[in-house]
N, C-alpha and C. Protein backbone atom coordinates (compact mmCIF):
# COMPACT_ATOMS: atom_id res chain seq x y z
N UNK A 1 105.13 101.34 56.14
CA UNK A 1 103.93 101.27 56.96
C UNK A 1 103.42 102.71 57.15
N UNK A 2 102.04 103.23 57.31
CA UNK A 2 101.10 103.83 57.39
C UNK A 2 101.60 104.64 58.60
N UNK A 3 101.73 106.15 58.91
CA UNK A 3 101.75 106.72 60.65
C UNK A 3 100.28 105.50 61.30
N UNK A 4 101.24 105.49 62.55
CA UNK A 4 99.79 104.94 63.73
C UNK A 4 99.39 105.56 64.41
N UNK A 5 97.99 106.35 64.82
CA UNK A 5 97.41 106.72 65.70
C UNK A 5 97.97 105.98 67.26
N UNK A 6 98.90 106.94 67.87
CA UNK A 6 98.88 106.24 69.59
C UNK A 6 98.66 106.26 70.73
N UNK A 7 97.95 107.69 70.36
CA UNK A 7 97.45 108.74 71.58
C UNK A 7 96.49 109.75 71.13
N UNK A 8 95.69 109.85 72.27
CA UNK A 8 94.82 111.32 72.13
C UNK A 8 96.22 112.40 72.75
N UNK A 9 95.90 113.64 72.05
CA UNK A 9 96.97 114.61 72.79
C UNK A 9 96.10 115.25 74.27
N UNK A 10 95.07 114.84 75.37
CA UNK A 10 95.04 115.08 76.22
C UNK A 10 96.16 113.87 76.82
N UNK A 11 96.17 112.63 76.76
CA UNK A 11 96.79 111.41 77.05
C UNK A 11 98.27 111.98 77.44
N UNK A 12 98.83 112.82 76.91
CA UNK A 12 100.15 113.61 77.04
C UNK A 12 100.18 114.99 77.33
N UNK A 13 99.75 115.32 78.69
CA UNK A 13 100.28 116.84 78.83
C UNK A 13 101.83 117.77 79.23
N UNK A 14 101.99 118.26 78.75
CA UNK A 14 103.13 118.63 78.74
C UNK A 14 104.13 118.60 80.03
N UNK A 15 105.31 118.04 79.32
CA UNK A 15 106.16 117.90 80.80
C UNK A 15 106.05 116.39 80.99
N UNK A 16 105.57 115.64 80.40
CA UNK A 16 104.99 114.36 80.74
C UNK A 16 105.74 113.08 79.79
N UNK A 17 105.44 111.83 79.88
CA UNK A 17 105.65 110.39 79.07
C UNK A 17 104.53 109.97 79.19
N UNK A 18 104.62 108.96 78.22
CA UNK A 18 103.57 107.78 78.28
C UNK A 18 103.98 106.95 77.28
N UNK A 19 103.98 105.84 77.78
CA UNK A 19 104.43 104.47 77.13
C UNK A 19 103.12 103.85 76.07
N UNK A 20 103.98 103.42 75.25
CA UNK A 20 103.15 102.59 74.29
C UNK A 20 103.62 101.37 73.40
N UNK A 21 102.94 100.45 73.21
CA UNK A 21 103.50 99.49 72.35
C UNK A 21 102.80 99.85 71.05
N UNK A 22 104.09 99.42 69.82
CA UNK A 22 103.66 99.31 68.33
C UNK A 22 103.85 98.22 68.22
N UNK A 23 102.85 97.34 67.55
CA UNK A 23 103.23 95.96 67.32
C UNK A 23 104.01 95.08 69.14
N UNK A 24 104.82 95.08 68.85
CA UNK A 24 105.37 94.24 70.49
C UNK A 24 106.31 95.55 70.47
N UNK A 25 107.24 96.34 70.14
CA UNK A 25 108.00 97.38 70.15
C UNK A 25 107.44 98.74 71.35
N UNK A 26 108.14 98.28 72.44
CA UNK A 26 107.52 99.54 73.56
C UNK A 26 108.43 100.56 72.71
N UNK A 27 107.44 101.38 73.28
CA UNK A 27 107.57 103.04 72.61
C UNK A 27 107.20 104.39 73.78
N UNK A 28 108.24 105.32 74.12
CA UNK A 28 107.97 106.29 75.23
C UNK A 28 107.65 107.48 74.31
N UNK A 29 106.70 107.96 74.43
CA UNK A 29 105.96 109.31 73.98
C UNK A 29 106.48 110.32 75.12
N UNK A 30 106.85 111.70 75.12
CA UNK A 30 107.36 112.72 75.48
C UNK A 30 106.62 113.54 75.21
N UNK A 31 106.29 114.60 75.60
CA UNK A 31 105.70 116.58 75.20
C UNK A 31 106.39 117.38 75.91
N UNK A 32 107.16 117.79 75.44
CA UNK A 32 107.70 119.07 76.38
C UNK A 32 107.67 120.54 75.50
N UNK A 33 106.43 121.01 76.46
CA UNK A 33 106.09 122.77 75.82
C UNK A 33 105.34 122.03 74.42
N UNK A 34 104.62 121.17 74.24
CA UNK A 34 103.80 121.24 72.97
C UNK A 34 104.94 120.25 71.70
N UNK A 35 106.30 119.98 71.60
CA UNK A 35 107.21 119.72 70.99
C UNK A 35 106.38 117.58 71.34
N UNK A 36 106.54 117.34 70.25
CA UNK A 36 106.44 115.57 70.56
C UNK A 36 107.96 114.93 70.37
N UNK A 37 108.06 113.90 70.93
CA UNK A 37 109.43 113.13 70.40
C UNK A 37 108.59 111.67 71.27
N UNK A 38 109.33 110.69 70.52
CA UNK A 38 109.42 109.48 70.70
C UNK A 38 110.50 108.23 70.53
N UNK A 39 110.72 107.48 71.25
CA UNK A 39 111.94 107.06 71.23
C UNK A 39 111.66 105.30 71.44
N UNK A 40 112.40 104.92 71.08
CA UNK A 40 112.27 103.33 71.96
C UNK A 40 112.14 103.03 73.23
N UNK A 41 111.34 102.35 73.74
CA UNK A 41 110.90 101.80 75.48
C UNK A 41 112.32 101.42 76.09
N UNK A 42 113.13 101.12 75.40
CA UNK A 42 114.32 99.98 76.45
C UNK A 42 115.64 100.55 76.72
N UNK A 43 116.24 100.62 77.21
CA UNK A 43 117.65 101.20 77.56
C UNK A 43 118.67 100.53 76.60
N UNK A 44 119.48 101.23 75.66
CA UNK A 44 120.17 100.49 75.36
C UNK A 44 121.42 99.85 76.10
N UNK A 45 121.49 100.13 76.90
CA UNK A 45 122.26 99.47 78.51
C UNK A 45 121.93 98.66 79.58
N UNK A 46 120.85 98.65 80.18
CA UNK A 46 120.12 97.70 81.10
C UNK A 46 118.94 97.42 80.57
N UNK A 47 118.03 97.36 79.48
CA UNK A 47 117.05 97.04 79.25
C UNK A 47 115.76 96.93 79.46
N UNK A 48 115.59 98.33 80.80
CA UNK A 48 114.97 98.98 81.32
C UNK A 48 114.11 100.35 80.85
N UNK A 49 112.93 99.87 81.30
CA UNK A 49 112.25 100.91 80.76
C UNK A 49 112.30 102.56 81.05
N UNK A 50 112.46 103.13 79.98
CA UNK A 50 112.68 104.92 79.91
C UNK A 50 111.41 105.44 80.34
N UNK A 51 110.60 105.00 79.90
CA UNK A 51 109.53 105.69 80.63
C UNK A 51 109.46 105.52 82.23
N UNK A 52 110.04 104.59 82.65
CA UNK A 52 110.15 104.79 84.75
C UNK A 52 110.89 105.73 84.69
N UNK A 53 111.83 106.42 83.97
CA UNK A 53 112.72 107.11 84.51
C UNK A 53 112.35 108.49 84.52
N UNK A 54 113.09 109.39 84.38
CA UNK A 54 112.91 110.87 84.72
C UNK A 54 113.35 111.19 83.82
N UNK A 55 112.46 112.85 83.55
CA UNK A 55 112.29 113.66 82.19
C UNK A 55 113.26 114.92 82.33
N UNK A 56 113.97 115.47 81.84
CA UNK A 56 114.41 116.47 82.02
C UNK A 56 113.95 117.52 81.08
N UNK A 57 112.96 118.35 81.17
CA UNK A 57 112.62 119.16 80.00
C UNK A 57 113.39 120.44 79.45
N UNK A 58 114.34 120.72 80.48
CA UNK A 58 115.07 121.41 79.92
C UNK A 58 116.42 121.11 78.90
N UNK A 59 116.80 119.98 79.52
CA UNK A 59 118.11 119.56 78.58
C UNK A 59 117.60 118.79 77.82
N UNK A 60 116.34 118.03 77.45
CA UNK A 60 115.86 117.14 76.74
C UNK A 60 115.95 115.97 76.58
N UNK A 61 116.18 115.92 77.63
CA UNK A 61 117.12 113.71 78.12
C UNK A 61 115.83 113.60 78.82
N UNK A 62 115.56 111.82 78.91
CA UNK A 62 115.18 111.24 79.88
C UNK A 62 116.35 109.99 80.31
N UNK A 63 115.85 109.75 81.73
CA UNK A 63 117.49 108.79 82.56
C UNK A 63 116.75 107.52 82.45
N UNK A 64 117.39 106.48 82.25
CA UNK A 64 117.15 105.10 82.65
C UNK A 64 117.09 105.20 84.32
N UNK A 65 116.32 104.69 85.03
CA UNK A 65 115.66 103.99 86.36
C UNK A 65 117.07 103.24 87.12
N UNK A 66 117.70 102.50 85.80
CA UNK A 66 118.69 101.99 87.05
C UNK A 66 119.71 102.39 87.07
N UNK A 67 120.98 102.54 85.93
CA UNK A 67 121.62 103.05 86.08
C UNK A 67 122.03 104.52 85.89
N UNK A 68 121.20 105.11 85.39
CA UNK A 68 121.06 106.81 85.15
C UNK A 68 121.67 107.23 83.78
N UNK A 69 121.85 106.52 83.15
CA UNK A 69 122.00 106.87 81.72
C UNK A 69 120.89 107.60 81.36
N UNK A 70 121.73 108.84 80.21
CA UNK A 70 120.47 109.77 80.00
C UNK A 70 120.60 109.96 78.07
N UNK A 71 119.45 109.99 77.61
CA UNK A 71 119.29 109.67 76.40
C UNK A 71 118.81 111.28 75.72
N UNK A 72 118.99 111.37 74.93
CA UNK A 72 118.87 112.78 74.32
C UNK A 72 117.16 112.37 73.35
N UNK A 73 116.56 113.49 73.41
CA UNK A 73 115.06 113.51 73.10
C UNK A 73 115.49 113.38 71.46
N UNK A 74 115.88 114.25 70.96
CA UNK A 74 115.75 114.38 69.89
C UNK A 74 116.70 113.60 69.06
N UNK A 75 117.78 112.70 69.17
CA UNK A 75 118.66 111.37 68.78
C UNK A 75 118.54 110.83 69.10
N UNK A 76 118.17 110.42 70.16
CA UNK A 76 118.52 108.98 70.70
C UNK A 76 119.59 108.54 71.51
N UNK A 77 120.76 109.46 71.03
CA UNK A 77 122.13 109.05 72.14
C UNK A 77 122.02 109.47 73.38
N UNK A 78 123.20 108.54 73.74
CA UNK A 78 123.21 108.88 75.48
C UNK A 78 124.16 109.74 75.58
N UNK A 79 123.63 110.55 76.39
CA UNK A 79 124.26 111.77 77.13
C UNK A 79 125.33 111.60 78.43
N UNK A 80 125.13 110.14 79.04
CA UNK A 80 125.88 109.89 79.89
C UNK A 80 126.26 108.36 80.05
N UNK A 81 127.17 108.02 80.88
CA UNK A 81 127.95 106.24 80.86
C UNK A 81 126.79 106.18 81.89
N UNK A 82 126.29 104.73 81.76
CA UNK A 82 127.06 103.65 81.63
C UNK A 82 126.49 103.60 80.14
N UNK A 83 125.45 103.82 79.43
CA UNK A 83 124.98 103.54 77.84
C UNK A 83 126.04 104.07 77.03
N UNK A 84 126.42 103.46 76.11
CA UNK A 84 127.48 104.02 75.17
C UNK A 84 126.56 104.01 73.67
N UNK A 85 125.47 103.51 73.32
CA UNK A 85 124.70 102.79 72.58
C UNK A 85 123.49 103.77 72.09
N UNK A 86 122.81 104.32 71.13
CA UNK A 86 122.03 105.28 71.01
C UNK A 86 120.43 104.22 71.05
N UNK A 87 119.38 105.14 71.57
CA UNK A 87 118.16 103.93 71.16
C UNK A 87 117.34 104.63 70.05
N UNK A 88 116.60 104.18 69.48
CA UNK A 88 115.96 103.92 68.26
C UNK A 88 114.75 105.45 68.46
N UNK A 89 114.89 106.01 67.55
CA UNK A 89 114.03 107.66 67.79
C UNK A 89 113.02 107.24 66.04
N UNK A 90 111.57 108.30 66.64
CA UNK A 90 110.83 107.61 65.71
C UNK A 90 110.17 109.32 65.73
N UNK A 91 109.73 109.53 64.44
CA UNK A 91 108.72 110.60 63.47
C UNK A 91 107.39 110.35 64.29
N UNK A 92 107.28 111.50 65.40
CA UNK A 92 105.84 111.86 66.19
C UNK A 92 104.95 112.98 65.81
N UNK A 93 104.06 113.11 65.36
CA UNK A 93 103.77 114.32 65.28
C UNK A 93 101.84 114.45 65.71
N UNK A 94 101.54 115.80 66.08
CA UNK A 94 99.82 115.76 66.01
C UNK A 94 98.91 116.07 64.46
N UNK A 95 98.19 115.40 64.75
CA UNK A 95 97.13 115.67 63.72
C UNK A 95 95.63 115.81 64.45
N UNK A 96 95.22 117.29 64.29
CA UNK A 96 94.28 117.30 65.13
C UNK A 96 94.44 116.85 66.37
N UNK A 97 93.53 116.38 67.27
CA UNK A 97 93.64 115.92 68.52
C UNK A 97 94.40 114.69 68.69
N UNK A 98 94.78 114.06 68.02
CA UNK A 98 95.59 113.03 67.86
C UNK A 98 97.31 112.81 67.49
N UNK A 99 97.64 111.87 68.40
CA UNK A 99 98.99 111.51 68.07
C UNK A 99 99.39 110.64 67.08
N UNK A 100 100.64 110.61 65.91
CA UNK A 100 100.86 109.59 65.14
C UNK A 100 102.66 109.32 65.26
N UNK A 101 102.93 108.08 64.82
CA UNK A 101 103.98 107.55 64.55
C UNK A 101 104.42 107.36 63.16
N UNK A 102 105.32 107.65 63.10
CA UNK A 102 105.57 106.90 61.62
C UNK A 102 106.16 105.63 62.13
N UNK A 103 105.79 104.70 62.48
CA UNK A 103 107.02 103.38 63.04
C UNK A 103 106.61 102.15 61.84
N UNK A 104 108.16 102.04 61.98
CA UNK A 104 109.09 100.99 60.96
C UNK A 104 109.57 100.44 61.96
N UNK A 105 109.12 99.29 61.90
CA UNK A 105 109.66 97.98 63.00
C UNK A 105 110.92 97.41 61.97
């Protein structure tokens, strides 16, 4: 499949998330300092959405909302219990003012 346009890059200012669906597949968009990453919407532990949770821009995790599992920006694994389980990391990048995906459902 084709990168998807999923964002304008004002839509994401740095330090920030924003959620998106591809197809039915939620998807959390990240910027930290200009850097994109994107990851899968769901916890691989409670099934809760990453984007409620909190960003850490320095260590590069964001935490799941309920139980505080923290997922690494740039893999996918978790950085902490209760997730033992990595979630699904996807090819973000800008083009011009715009955001793309490479997503493979």
């Amino acid at each position: 499949m084709p990168p998807v346009r999923v964002a304008a890059l004002t839509d994401l200012p740095s330090g920030k998330t924003l959620a998106v669906k591809l197809k039915a597949t939620p998807i959390i968009l990240v910027n930290v300092a200009g850097v994109f990453y994107a990851l899968h919407d769901r916890c691989s532990h409670a099934n809760a959405h990453l984007s409620h949770g909190d960003l850490d821009s320095e260590a590069l995790t964001v935490e799941c909302p309920l139980h505080g599992a923290r997922f690494d920006l740039q893999t996918g694994h978790p950085r902490s219990l209760p997730a033992t389980k990595p979630v699904k990391t996807y090819t973000v990048y800008a083009e011009g003012d715009e955001l793309f995906v490479d997503f493979d459902d």
